[in-house]
Protein backbone atom coordinates (compact mmCIF):
# COMPACT_ATOMS: atom_id res chain seq x y z
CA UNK A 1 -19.06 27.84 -251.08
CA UNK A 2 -21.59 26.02 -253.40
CA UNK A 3 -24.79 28.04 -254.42
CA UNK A 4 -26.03 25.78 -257.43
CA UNK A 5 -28.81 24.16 -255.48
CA UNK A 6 -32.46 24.12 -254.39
CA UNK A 7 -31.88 22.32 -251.62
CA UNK A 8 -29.77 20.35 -249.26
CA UNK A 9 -31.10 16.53 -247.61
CA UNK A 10 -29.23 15.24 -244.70
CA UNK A 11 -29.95 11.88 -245.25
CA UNK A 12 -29.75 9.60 -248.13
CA UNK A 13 -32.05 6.74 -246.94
CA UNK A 14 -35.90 6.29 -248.37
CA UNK A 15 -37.37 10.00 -247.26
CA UNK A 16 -33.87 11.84 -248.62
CA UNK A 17 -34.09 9.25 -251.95
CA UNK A 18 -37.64 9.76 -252.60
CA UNK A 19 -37.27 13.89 -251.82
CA UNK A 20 -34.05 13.71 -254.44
CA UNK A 21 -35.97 11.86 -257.39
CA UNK A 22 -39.02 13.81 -256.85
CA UNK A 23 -37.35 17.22 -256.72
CA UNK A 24 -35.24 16.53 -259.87
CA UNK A 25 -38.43 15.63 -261.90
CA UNK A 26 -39.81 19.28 -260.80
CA UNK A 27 -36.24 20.86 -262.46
CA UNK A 28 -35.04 21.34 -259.16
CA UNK A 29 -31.21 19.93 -257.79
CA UNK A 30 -30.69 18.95 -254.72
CA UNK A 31 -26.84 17.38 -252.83
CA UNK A 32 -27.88 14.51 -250.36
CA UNK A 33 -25.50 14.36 -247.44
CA UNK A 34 -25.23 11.11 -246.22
CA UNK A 35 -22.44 9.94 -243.86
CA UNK A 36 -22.12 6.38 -244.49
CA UNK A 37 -20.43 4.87 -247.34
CA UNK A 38 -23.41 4.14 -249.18
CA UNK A 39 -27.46 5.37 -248.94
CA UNK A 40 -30.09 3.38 -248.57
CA UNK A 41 -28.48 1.63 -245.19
CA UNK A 42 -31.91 0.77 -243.84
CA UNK A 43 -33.62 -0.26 -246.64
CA UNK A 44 -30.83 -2.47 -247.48
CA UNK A 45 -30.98 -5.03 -244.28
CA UNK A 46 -34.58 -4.35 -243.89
CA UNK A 47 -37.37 -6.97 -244.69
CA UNK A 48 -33.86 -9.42 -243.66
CA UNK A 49 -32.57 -8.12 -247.27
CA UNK A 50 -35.52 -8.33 -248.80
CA UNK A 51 -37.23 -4.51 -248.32
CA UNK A 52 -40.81 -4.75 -247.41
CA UNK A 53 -41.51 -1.65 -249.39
CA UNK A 54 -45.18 -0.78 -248.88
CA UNK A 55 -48.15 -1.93 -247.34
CA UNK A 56 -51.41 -2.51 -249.60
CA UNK A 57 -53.68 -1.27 -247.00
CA UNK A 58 -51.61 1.82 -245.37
CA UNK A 59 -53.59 4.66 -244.05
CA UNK A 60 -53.39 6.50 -241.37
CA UNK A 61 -54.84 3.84 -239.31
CA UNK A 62 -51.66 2.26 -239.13
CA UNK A 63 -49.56 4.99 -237.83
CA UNK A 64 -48.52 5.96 -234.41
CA UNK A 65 -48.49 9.56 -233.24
CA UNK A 66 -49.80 12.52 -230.56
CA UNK A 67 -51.85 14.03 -233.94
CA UNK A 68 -53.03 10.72 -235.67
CA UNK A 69 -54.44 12.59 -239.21
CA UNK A 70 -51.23 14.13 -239.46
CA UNK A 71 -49.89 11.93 -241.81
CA UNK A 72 -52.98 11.40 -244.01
CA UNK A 73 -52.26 14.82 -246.08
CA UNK A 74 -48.98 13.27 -247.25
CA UNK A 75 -50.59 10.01 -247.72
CA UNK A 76 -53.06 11.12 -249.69
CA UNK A 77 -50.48 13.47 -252.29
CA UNK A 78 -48.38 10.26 -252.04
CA UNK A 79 -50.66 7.01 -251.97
CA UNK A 80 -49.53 3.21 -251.99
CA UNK A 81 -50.73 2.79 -255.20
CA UNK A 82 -48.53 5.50 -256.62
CA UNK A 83 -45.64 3.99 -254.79
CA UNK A 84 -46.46 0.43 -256.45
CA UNK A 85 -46.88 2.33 -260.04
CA UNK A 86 -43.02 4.31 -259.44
CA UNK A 87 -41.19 1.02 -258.54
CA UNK A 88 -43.25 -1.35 -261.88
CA UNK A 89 -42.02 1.88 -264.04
CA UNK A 90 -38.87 0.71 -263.13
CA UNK A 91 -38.91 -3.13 -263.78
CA UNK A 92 -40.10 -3.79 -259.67
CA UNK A 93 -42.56 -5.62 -259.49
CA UNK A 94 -44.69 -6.52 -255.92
CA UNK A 95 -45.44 -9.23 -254.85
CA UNK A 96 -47.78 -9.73 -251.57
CA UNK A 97 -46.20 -11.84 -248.61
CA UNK A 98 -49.02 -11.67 -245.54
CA UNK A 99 -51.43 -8.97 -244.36
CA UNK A 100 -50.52 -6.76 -247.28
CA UNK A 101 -46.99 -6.54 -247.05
CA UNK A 102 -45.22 -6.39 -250.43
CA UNK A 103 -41.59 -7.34 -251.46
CA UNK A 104 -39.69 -7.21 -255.04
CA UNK A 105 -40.40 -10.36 -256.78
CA UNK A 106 -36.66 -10.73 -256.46
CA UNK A 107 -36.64 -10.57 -253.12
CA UNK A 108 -33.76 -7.93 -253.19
CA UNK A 109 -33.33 -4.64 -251.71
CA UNK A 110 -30.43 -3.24 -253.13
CA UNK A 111 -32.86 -3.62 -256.46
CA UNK A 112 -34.50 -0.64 -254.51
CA UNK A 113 -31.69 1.72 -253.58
CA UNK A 114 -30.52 0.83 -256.89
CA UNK A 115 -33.30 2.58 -258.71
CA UNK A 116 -32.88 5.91 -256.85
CA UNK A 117 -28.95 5.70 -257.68
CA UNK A 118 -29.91 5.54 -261.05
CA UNK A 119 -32.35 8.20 -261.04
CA UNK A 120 -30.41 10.72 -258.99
CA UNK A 121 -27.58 10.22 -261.25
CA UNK A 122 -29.66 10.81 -264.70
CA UNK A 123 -31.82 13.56 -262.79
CA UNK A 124 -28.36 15.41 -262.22
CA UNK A 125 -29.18 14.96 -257.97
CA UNK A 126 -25.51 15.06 -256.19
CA UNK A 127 -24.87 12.02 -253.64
CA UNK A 128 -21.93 12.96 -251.26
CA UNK A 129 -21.80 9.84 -248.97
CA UNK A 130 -19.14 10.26 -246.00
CA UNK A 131 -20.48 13.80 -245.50
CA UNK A 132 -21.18 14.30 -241.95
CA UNK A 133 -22.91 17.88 -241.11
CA UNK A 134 -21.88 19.43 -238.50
CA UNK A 135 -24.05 22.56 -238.03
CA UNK A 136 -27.00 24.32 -240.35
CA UNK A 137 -27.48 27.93 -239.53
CA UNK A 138 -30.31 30.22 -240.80
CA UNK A 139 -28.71 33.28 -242.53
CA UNK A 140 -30.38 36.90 -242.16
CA UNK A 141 -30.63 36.77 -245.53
CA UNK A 142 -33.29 34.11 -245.38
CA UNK A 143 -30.48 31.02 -247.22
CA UNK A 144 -29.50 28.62 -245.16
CA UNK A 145 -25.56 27.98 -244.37
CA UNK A 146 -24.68 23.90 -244.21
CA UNK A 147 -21.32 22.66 -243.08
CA UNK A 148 -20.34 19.45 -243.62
CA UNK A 149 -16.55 17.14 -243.18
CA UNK A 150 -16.02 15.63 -246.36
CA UNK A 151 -12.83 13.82 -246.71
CA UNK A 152 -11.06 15.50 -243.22
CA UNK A 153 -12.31 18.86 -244.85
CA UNK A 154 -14.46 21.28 -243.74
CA UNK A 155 -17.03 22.19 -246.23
CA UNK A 156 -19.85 24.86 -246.98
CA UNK A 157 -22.76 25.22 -248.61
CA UNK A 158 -25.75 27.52 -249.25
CA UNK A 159 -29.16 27.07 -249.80
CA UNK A 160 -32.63 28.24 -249.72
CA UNK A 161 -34.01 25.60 -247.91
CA UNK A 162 -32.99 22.32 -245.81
CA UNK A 163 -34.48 18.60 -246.02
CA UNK A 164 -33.89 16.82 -242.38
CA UNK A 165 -34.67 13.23 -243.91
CA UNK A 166 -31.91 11.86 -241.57
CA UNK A 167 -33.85 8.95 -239.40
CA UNK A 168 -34.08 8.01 -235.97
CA UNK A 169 -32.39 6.72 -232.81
CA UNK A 170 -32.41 2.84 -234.45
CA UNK A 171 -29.82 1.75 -235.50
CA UNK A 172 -26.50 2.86 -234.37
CA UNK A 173 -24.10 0.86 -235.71
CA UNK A 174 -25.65 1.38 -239.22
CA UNK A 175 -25.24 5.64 -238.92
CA UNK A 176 -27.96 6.70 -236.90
CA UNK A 177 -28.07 9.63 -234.45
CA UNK A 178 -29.97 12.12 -233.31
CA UNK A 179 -28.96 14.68 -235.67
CA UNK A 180 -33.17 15.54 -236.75
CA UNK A 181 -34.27 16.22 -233.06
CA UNK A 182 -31.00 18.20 -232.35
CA UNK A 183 -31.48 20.71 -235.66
CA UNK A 184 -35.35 20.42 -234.23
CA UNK A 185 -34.31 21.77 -231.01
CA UNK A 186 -31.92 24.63 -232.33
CA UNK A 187 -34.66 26.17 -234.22
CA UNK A 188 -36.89 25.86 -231.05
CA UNK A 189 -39.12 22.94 -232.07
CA UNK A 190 -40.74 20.84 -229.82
CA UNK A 191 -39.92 17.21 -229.51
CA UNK A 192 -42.68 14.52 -229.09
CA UNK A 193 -40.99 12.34 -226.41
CA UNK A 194 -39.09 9.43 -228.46
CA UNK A 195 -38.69 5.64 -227.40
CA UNK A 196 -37.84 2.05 -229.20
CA UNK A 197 -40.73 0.82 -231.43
CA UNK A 198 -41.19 -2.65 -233.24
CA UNK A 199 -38.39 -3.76 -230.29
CA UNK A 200 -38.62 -7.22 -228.90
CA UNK A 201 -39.33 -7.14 -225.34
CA UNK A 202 -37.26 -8.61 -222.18
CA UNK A 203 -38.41 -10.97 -219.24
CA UNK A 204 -36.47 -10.92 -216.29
CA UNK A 205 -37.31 -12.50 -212.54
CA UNK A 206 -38.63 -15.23 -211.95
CA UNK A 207 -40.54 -16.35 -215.16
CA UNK A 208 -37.21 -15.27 -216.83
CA UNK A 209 -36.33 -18.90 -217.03
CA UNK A 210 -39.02 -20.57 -218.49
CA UNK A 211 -39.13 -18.24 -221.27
CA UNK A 212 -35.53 -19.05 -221.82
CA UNK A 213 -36.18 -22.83 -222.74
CA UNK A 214 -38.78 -22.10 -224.90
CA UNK A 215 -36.08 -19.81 -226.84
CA UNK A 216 -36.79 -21.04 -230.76
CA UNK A 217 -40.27 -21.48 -230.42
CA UNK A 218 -42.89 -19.81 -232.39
CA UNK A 219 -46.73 -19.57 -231.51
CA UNK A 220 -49.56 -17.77 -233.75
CA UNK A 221 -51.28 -15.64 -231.19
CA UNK A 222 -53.07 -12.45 -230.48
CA UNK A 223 -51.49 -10.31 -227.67
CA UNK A 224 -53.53 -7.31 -226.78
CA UNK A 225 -53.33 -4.29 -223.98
CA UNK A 226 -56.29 -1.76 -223.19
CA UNK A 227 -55.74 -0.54 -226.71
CA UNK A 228 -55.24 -2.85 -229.35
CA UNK A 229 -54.35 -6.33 -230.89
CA UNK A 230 -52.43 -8.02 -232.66
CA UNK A 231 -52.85 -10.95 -234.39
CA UNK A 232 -49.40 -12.78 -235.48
CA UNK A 233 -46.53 -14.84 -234.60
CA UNK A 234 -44.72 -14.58 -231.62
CA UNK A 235 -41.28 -16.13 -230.60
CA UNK A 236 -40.12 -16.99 -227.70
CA UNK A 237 -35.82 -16.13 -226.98
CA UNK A 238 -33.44 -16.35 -224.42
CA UNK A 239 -34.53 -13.25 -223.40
CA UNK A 240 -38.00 -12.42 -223.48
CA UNK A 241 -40.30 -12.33 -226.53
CA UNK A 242 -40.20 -11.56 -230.03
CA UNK A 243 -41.73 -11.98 -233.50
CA UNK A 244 -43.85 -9.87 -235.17
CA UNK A 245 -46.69 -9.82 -232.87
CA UNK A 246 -44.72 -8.70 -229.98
CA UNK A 247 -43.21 -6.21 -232.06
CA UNK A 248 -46.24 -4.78 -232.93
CA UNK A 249 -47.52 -4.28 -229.64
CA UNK A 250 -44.35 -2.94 -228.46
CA UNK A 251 -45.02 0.32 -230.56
CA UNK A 252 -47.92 0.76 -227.43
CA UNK A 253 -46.31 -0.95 -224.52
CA UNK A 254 -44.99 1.43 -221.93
CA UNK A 255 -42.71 0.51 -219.04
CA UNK A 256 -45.27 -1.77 -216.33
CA UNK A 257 -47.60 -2.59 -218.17
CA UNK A 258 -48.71 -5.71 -219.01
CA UNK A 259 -49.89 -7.14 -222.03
CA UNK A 260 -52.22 -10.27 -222.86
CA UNK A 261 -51.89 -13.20 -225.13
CA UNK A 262 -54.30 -15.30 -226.81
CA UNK A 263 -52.59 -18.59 -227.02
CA UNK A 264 -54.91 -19.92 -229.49
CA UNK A 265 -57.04 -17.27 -230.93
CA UNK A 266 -59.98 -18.33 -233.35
CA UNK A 267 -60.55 -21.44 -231.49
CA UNK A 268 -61.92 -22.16 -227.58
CA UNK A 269 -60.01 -24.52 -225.53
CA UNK A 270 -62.97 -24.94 -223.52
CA UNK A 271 -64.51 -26.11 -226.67
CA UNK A 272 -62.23 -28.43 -227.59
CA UNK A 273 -61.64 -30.31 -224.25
CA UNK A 274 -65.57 -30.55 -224.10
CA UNK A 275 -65.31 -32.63 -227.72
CA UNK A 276 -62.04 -34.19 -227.06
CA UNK A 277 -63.32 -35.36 -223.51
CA UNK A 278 -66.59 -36.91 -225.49
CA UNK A 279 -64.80 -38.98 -227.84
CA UNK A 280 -61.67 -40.35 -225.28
CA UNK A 281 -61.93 -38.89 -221.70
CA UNK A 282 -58.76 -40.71 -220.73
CA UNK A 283 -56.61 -38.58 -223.41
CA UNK A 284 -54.34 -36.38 -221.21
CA UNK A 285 -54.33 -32.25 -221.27
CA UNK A 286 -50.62 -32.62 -222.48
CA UNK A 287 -51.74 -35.03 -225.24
CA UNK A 288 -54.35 -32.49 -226.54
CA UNK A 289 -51.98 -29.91 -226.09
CA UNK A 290 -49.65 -31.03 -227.87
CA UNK A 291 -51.78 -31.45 -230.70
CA UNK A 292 -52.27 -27.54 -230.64
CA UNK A 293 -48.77 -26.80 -230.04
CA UNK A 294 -44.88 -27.81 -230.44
CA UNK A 295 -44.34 -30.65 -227.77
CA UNK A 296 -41.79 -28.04 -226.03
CA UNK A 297 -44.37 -25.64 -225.59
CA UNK A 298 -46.93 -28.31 -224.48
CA UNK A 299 -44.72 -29.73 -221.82
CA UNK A 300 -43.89 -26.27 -220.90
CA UNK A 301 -47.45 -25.62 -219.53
CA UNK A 302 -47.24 -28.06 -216.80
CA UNK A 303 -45.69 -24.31 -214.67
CA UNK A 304 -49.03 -23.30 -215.36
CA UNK A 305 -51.76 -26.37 -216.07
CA UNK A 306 -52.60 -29.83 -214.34
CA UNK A 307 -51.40 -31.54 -217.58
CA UNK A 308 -50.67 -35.31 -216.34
CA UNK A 309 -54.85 -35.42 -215.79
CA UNK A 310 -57.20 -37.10 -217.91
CA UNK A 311 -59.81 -34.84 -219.55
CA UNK A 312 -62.47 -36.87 -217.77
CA UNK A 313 -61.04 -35.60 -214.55
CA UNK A 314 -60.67 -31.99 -215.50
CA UNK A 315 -62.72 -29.81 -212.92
CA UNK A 316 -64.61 -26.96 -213.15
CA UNK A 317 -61.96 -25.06 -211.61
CA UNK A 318 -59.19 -26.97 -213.87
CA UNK A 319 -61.16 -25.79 -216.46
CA UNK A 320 -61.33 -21.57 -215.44
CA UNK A 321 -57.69 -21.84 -214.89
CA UNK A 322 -56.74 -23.42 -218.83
CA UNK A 323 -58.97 -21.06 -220.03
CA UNK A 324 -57.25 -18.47 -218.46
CA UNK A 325 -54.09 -19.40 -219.46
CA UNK A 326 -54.48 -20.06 -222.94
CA UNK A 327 -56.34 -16.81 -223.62
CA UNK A 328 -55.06 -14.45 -221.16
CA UNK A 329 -51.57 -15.86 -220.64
CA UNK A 330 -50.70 -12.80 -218.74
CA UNK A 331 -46.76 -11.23 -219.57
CA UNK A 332 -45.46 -8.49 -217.47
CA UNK A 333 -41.99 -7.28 -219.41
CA UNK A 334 -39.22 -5.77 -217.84
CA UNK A 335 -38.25 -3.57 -220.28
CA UNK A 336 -37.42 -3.50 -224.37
CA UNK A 337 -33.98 -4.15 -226.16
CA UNK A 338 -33.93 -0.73 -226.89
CA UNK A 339 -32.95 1.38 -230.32
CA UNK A 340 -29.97 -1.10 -231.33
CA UNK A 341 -32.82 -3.86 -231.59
CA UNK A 342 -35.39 -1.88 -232.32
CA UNK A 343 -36.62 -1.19 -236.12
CA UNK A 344 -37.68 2.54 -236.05
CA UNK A 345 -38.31 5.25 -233.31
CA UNK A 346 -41.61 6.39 -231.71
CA UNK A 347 -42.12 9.87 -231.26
CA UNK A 348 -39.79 12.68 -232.97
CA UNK A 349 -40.41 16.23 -234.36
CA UNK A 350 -43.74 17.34 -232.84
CA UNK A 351 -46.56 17.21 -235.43
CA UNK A 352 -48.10 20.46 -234.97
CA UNK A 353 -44.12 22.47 -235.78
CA UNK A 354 -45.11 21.30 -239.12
CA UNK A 355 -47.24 21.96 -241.18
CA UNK A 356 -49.13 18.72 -242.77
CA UNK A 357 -49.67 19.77 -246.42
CA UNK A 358 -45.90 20.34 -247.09
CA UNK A 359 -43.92 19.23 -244.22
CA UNK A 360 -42.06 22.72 -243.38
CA UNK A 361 -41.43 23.61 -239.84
CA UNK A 362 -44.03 26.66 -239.53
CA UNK A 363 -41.45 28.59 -237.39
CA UNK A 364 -38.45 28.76 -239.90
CA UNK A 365 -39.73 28.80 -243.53
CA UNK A 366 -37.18 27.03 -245.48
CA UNK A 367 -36.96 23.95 -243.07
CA UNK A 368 -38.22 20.43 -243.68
CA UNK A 369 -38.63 17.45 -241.82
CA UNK A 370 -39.82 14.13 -243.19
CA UNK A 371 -39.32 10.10 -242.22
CA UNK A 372 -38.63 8.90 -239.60
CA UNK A 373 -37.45 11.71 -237.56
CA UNK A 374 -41.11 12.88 -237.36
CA UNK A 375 -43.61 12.06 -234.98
CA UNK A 376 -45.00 9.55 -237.31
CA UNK A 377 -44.63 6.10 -236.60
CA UNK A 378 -45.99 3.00 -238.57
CA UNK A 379 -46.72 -0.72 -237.78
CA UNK A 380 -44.88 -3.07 -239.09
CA UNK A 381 -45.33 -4.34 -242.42
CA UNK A 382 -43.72 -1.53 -244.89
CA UNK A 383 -45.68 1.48 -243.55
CA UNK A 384 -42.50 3.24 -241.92
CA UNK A 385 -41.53 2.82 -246.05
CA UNK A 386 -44.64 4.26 -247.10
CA UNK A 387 -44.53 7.30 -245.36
CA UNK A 388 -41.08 7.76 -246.12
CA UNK A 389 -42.21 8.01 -249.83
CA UNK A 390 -45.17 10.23 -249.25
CA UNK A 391 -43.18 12.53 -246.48
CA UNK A 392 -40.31 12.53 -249.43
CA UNK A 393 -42.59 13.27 -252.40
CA UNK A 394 -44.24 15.97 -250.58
CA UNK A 395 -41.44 18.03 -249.68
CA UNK A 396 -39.56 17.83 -252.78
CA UNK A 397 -43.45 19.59 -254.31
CA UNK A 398 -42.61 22.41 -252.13
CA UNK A 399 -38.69 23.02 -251.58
């Protein structure tokens, strides 16, 4: 049985990385358990291979949870701009892609996970990948007890405190499980009820089939519900909707409700038809609609719009409904493609079991939780990233 370190993560993606580096520049050693082949999983297939690592204009703003200044504690010990200065130190350099999101300039994310290998390797931090822990117990002695299969063997460690940096429900096939909210619950923490978020969503019924044939297509919109907006792409599948605009929303969707899409936000179509009508009043609705849009999508709106008439012979009434329709196209989903599709996972550890300042359950002293696992949940964009650094950094200040 080992006794030769400060702590033990379970989890070696960007909260157990972060925690590791940090906690070896304080002196300290830490053994990640991670039971994949290789850390960094997420961060390697996220941003499509690319790793959208931060977000220029993260705060707390951006983050989904039942105590929304929760996060800003870490946020502030650990802020984007120290996250940007760790990865230049290291030859990565940003570069901005839309609405603040930043990427390597090489556009590669094992560049990323490479960095903390390094580090963790000259900061003497152990990496045991195809450990899979089975149990953590609290001793009366105050350490805690870790088992762990490593190569068809049972093995034991002890520690003085635990780091539960080991994700969310998303994405199975890549390692993930529930492991954080199970440890959670053994120690009698609460759970903030946990669901899919940045998930495409699903059509079904009878408008099922016209979303179908406009699989492919991609619309700049703003799609709204009683509490916020979104303004970005959406795409249309064979299934439903997607793109990041839908996935956005879908971090405050809940099961029947409905959401609302601006089909041409910034602009009036009211406005337009007025001019258009003006200058060439025999010009069909599906002409000047498919100026706006692709021709699939134009022709599509005949479900919805009179689009064989002239503008000239657009009435009042014609003109309430395409108003209607193009910004409040109304979309009632069926459901979401749930935590295989999904990029991270809303809810988690409940807020208030932790304390904000170092991220240690307040019940059993010893005990951290950071990432994803928490009740902490960002937009997309490399938020989820940044608070995986700050949850990371703080923890290793205090373990």
């Amino acid at each position: 049985m080992n006794h030769s370190f400060d702590a033990v993560i379970i989890g070696g993606g960007a909260c157990g990385l972060m925690c590791a580096v940090q906690a070896g520049y304080l002196g300290k050693r830490t053994l990640i358990l991670e039971k994949n082949e290789k850390v960094g999983a997420k961060i390697l297939i996220s941003g499509g291979g690319r790793c959208n690592y931060t977000n220029l204009y993260a705060s707390e703003a951006n983050f989904i949870s039942e105590n929304l200044h929760f996060c800003k504690s870490a946020l502030s010990q650990y802020t984007v701009e120290d996250t940007i200065s760790f990865f230049e130190s290291f030859g990565i350099h940003g570069q901005e892609k839309t609405l603040g999101q930043l990427f390597p300039e090489s556009n590669n994310a094992k560049d990323i996970v490479r960095v903390f290998e390094t580090l963790c390797e000259d900061l003497d931090q152990k990496i045991m990948t195809n450990a899979e822990v089975k149990d953590v117990q609290k001793l009366d002695s105050g350490e805690f007890k870790v088992s762990y299969f490593h190569n068809n063997k049972l093995k034991e460690v002890l520690v003085p405190s635990v780091v539960i940096a080991s994700g969310g429900l998303p994405i199975a096939k890549m390692g993930a499980t529930d492991f954080g909210l199970r440890v959670a619950r053994q120690f009698g923490l609460k759970i903030t009820e946990t669901a899919p978020a940045l998930v495409p969503l699903t059509i079904t019924g009878k408008d099922a089939e016209w979303f179908a044939q406009l699989s492919g297509n991609s619309i700049f919109c703003r799609v709204s519900n009683d509490r916020i907006s979104f303004e970005e792409n959406i795409l249309f599948t064979h299934w439903g909707l997607s793109g990041p605009a839908i996935l956005q929303i879908s971090s405050y969707w809940k099961a029947g409700e409905q959401i609302r899409i601006d089909l041409l936000p910034n602009q009036n179509i009211s406005e337009i038809i007025q001019s258009q009508r003006m200058q060439n009043g025999r010009k069909t609705l599906l002409s000047l609609l498919s100026d706006l849009y692709t021709k699939k999508f134009a022709d599509a709106l005949d479900k919805y719009l009179p689009v064989e008439k002239n503008l000239a012979s657009l009435t009042k009434e014609d003109l309430i409904l395409i108003d209607q329709k193009i910004h409040q196209f109304e979309v009632k989903a069926a459901g979401d493609k749930g935590y295989d599709k999904a990029e991270v996972m809303r809810g988690g550890v409940a807020t208030d079991e932790l304390s904000s300042k170092t991220l240690e359950s307040k019940k059993v002293p010893g005990l951290y939780f950071g990432g994803e696992c928490v009740d902490v949940t960002g937009w997309l964009g490399g938020y989820n990233f940044q608070w995986a650094w700050s949850s990371g950094f703080v923890i290793a200040q205090n373990i």
